[in-house]
PDB file of N, CA and C in Angstrom:
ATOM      1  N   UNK A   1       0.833  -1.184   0.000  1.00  0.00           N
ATOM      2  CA  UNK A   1       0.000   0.000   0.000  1.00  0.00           C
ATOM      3  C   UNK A   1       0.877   1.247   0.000  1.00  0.00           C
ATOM      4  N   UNK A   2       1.273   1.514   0.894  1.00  0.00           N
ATOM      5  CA  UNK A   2       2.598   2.827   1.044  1.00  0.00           C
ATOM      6  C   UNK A   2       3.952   2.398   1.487  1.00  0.00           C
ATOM      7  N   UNK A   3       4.797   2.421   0.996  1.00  0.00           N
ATOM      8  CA  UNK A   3       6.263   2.370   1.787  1.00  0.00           C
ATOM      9  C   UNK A   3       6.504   3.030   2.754  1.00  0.00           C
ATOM     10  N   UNK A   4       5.741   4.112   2.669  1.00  0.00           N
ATOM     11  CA  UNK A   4       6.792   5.187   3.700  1.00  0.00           C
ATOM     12  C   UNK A   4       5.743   5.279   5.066  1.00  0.00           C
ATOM     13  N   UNK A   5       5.723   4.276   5.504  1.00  0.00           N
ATOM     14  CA  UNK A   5       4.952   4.522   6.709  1.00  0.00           C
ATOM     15  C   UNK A   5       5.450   3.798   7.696  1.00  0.00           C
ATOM     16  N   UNK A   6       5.458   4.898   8.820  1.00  0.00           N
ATOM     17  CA  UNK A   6       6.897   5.064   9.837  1.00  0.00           C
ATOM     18  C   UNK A   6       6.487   3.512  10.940  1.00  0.00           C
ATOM     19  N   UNK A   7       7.589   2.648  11.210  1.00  0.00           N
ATOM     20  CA  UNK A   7       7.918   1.649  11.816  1.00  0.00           C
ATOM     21  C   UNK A   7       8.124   2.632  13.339  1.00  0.00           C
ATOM     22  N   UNK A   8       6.443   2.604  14.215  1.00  0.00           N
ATOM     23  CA  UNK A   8       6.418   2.803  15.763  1.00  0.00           C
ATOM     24  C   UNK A   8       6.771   2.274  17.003  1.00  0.00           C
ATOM     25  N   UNK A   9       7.320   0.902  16.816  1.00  0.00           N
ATOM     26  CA  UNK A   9       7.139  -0.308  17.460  1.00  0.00           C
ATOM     27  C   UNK A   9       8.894  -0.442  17.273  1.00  0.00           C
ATOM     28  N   UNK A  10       9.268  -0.298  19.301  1.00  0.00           N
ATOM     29  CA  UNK A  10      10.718  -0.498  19.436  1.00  0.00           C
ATOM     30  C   UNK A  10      11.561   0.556  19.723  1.00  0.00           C
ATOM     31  N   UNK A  11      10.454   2.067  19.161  1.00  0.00           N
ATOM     32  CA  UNK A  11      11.403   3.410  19.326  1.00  0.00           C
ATOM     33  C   UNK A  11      11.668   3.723  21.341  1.00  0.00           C
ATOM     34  N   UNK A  12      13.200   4.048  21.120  1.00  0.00           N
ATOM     35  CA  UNK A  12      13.562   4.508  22.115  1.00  0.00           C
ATOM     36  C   UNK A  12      13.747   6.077  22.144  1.00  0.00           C
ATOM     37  N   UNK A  13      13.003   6.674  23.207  1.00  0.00           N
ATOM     38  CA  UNK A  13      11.954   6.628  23.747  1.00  0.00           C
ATOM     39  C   UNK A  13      10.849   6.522  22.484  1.00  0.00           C
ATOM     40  N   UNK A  14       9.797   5.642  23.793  1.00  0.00           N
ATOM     41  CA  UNK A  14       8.973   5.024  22.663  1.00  0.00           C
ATOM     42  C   UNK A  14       8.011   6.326  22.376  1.00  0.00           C
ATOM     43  N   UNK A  15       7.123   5.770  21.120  1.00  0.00           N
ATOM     44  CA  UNK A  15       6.566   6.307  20.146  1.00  0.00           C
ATOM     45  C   UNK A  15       5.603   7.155  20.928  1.00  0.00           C
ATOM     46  N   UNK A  16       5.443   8.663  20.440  1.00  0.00           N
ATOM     47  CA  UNK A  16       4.946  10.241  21.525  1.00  0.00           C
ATOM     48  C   UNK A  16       3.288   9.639  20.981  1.00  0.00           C
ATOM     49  N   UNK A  17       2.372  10.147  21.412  1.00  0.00           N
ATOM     50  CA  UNK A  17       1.061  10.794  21.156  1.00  0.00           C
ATOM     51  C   UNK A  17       1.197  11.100  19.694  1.00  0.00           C
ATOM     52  N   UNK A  18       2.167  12.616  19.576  1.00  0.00           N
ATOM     53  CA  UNK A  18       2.286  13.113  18.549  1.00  0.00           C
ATOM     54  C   UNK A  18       2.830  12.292  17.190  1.00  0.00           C
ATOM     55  N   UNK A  19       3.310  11.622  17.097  1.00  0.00           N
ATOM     56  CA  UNK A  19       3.880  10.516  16.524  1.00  0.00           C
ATOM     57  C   UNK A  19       2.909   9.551  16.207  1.00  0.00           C
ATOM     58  N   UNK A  20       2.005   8.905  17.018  1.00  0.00           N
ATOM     59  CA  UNK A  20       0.911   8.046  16.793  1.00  0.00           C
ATOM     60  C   UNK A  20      -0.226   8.554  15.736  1.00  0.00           C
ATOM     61  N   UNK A  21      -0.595   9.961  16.557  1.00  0.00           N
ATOM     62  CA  UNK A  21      -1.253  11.023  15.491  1.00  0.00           C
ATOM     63  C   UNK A  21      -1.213  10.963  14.162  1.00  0.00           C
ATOM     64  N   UNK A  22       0.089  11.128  13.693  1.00  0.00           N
ATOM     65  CA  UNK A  22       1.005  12.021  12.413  1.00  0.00           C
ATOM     66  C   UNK A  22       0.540  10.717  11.636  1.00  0.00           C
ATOM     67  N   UNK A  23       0.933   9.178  12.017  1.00  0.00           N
ATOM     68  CA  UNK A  23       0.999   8.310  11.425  1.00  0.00           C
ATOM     69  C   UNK A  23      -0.544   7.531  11.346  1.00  0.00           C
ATOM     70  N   UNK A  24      -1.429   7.848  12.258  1.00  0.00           N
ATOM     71  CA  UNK A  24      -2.951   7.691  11.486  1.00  0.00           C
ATOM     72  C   UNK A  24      -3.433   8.449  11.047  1.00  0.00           C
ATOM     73  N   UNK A  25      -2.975  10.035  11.465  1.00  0.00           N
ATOM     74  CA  UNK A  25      -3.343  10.773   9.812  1.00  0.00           C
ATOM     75  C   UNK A  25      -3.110  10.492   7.995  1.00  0.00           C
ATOM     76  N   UNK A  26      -1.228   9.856   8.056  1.00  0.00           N
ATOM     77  CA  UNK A  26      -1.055   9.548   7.280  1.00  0.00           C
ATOM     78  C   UNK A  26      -1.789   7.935   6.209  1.00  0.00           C
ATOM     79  N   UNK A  27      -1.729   7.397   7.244  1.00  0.00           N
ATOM     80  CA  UNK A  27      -2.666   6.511   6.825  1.00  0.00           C
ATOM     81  C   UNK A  27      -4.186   6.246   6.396  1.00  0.00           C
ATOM     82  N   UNK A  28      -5.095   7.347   7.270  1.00  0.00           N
ATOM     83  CA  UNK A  28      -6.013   7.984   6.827  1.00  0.00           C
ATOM     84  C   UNK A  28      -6.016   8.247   5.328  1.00  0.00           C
ATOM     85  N   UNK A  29      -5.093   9.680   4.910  1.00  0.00           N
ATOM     86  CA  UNK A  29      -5.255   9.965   4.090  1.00  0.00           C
ATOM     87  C   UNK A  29      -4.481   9.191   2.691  1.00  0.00           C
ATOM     88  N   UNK A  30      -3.860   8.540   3.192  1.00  0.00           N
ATOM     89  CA  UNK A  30      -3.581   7.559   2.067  1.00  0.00           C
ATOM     90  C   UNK A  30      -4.606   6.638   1.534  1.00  0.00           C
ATOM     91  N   UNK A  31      -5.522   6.006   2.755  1.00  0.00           N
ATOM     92  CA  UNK A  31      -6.236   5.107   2.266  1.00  0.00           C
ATOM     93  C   UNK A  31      -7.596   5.790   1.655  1.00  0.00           C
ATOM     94  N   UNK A  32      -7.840   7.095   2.162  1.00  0.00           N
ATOM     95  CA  UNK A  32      -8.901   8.157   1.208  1.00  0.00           C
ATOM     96  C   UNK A  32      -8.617   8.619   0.119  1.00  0.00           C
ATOM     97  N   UNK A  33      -7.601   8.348  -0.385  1.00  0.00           N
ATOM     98  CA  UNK A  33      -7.016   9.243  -1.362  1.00  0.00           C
ATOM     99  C   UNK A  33      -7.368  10.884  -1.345  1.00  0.00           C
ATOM    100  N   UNK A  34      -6.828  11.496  -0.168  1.00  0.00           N
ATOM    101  CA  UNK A  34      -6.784  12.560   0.062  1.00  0.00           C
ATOM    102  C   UNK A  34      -5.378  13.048   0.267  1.00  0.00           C
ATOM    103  N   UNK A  35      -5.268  14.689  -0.477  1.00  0.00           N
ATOM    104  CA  UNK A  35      -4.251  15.704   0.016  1.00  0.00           C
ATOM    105  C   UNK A  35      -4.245  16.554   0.490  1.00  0.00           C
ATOM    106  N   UNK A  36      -5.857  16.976   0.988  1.00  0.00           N
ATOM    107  CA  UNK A  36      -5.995  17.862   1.980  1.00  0.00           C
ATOM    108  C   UNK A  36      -7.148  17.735   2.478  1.00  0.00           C
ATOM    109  N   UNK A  37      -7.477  18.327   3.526  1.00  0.00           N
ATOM    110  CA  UNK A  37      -9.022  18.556   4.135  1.00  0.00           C
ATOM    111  C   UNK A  37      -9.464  19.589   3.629  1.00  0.00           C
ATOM    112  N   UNK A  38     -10.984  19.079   3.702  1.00  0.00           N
ATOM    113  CA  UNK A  38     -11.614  20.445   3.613  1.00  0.00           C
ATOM    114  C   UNK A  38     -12.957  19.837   4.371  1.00  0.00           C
ATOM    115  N   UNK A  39     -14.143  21.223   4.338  1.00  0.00           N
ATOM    116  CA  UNK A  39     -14.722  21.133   5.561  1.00  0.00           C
ATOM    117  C   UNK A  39     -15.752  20.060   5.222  1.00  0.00           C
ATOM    118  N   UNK A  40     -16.192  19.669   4.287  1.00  0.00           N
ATOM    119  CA  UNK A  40     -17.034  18.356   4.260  1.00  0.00           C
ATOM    120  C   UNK A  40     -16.345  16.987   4.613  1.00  0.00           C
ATOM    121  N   UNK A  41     -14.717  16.757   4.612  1.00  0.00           N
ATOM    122  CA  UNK A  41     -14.158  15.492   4.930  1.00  0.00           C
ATOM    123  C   UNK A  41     -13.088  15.420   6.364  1.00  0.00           C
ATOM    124  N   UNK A  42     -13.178  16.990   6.804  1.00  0.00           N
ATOM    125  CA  UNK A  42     -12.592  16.633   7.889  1.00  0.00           C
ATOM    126  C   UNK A  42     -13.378  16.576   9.364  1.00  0.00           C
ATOM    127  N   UNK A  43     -14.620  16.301   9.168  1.00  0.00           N
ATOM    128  CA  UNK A  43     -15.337  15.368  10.358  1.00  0.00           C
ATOM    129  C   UNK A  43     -15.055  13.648  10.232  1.00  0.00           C
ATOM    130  N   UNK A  44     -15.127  13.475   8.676  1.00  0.00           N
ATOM    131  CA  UNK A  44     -15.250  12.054   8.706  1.00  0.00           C
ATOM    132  C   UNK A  44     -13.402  11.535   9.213  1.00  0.00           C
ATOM    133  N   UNK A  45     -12.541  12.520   8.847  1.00  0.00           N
ATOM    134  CA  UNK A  45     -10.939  12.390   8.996  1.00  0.00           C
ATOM    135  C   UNK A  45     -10.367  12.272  10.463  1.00  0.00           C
ATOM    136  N   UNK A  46     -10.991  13.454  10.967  1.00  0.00           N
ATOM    137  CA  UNK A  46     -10.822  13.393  12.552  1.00  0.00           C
ATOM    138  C   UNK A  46     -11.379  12.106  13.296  1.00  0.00           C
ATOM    139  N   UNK A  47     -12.531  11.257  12.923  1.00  0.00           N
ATOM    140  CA  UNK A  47     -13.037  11.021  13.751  1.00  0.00           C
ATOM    141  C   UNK A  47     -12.384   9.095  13.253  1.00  0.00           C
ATOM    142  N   UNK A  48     -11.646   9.248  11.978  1.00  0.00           N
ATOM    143  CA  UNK A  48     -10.803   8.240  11.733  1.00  0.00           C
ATOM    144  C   UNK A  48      -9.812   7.577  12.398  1.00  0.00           C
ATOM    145  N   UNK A  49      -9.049   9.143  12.236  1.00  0.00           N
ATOM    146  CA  UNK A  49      -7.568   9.586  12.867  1.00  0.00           C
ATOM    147  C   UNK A  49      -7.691   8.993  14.214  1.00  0.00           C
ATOM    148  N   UNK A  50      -8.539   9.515  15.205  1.00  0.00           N
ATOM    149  CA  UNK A  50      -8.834   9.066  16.359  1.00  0.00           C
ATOM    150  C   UNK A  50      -8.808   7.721  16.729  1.00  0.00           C
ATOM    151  N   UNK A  51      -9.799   7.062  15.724  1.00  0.00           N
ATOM    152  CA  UNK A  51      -9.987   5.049  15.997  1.00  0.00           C
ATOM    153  C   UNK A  51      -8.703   4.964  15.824  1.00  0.00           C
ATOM    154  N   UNK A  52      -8.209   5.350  14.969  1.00  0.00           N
ATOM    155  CA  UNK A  52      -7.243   4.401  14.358  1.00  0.00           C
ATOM    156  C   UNK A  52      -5.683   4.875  15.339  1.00  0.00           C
ATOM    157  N   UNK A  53      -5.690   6.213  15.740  1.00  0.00           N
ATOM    158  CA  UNK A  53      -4.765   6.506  16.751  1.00  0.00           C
ATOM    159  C   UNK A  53      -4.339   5.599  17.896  1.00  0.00           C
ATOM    160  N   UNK A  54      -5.991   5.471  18.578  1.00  0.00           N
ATOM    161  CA  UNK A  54      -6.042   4.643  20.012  1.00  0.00           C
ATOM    162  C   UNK A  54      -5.980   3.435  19.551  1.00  0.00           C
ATOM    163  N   UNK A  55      -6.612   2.627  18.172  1.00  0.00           N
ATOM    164  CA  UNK A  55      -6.068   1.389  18.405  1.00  0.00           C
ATOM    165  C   UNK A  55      -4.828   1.021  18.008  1.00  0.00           C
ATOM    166  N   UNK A  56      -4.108   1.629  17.043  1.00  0.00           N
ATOM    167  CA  UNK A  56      -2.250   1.978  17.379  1.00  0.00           C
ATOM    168  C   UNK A  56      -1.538   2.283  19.096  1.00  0.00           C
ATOM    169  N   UNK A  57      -2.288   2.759  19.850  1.00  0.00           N
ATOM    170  CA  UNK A  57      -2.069   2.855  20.979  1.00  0.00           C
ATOM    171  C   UNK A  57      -1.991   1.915  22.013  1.00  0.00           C
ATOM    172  N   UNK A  58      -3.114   0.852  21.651  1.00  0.00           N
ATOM    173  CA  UNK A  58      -3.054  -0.632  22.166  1.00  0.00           C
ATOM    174  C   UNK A  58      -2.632  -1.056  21.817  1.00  0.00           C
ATOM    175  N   UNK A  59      -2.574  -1.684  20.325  1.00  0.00           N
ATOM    176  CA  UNK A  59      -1.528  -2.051  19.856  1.00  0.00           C
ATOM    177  C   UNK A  59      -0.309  -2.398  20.008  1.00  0.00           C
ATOM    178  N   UNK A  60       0.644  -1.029  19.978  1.00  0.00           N
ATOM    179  CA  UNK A  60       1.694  -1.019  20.589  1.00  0.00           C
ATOM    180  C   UNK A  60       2.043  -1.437  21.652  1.00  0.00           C
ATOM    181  N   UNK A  61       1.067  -0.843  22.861  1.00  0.00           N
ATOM    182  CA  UNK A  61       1.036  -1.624  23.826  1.00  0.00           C
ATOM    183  C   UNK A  61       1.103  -3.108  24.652  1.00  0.00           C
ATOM    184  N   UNK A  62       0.148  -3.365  23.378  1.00  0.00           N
ATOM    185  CA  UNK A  62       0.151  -5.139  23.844  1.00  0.00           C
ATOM    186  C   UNK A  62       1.262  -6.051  22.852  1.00  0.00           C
ATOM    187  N   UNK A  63       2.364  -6.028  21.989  1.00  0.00           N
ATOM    188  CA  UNK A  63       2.717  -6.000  21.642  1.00  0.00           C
ATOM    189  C   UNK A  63       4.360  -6.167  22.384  1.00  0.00           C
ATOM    190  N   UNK A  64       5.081  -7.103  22.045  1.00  0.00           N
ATOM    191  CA  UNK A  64       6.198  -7.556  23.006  1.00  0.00           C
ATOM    192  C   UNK A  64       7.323  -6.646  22.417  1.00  0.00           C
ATOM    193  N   UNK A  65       8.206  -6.203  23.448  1.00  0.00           N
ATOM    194  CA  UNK A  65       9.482  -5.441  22.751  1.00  0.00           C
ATOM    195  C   UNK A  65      10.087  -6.419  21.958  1.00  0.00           C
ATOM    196  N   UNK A  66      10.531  -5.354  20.726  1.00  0.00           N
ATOM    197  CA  UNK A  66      11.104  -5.622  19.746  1.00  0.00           C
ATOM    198  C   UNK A  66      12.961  -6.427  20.036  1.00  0.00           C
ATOM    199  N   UNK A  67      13.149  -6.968  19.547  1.00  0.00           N
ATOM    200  CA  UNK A  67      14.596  -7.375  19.996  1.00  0.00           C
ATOM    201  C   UNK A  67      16.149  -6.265  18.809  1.00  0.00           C
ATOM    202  N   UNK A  68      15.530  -5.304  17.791  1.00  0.00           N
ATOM    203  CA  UNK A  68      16.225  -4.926  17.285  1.00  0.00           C
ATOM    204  C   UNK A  68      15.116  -3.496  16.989  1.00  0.00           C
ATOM    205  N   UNK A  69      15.555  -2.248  17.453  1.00  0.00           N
ATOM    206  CA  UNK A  69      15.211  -1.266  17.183  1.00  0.00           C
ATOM    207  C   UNK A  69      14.788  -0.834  15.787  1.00  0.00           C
ATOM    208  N   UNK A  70      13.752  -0.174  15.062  1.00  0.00           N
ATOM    209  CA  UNK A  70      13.886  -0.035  13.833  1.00  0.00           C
ATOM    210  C   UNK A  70      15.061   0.637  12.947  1.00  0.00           C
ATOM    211  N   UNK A  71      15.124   0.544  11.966  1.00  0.00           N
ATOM    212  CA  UNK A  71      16.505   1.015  11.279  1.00  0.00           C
ATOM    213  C   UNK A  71      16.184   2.616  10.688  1.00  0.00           C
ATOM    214  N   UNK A  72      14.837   2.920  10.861  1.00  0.00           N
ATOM    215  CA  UNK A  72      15.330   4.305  10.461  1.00  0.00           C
ATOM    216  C   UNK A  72      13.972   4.896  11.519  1.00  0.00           C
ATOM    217  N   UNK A  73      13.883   6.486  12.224  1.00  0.00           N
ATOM    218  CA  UNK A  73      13.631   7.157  12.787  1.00  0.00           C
ATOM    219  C   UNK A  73      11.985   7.784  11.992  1.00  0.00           C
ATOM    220  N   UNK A  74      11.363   7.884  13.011  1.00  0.00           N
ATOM    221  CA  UNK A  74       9.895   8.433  12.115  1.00  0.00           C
ATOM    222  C   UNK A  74      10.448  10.184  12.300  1.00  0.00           C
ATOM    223  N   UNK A  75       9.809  10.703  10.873  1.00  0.00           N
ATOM    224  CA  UNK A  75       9.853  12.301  10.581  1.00  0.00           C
ATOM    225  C   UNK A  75       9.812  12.981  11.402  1.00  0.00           C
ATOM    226  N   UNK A  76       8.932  13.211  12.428  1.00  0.00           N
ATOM    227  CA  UNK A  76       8.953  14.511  13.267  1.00  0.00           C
ATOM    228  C   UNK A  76      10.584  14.294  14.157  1.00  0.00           C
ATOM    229  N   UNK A  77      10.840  12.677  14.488  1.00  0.00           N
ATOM    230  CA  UNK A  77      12.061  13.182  14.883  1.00  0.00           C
ATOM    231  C   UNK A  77      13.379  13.543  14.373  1.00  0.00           C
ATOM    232  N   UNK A  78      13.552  13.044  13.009  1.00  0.00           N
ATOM    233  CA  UNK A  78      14.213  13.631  12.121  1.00  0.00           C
ATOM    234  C   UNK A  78      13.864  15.157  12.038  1.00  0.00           C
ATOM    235  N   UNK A  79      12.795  15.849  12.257  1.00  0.00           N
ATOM    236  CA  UNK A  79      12.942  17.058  11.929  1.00  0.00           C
ATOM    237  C   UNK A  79      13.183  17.827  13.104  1.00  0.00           C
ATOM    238  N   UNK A  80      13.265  17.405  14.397  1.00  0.00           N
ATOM    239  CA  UNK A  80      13.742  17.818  15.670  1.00  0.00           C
ATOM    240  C   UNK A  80      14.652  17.895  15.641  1.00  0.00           C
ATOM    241  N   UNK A  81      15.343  16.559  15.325  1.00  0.00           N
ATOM    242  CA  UNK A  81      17.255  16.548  15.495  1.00  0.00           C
ATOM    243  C   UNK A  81      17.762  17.918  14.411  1.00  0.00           C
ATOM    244  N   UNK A  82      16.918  17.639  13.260  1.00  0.00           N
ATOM    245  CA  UNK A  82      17.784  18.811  12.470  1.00  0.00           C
ATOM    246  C   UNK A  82      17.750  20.402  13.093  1.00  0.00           C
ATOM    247  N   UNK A  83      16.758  20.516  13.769  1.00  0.00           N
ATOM    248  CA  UNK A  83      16.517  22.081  14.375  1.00  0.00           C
ATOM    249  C   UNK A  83      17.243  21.739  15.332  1.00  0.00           C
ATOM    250  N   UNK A  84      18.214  20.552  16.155  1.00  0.00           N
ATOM    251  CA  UNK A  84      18.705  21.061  17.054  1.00  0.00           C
ATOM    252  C   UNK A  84      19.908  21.168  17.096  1.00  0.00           C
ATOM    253  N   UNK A  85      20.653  21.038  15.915  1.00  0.00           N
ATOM    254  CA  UNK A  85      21.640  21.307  15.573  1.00  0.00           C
ATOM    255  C   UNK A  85      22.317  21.983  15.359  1.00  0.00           C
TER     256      UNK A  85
END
């Protein structure tokens, strides 16, 4: 379906709120074939984002640590490290 969808499971420190978010938005709108909101699809988006947030949230949760960290970093923290440089 998409390649680029960020591996949550294993991050040290583990995976933020914000992070869980970013990545059922993205998935959201991948599987809508959407590139933006607007005001007739972002009730049905939000209220996606949400299911699909919290059950990424259990998920993860129930879910046994990983024995090898993922090999590459999800975006927002790539874009932290670069501002803190």
């Amino acid at each position: 379906m998409c390649r680029n969808i960020t591996v949550l499971r294993g991050l040290e420190p583990a995976a933020t709120e914000q992070e869980i978010y970013a990545a059922a938005l993205q998935y959201v709108r991948k599987v809508g074939g959407l590139t933006g909101l607007s005001s007739t699809t972002k009730p049905a988006v939000d209220k996606a984002v949400a299911a699909i947030a919290a059950a990424t949230t259990t998920l993860l949760a129930e879910l046994p640590d990983r024995r090898v960290p993922p090999a590459t970093e999800p975006p927002l923290r790539r874009i932290a490290a670069r501002e803190a440089q």
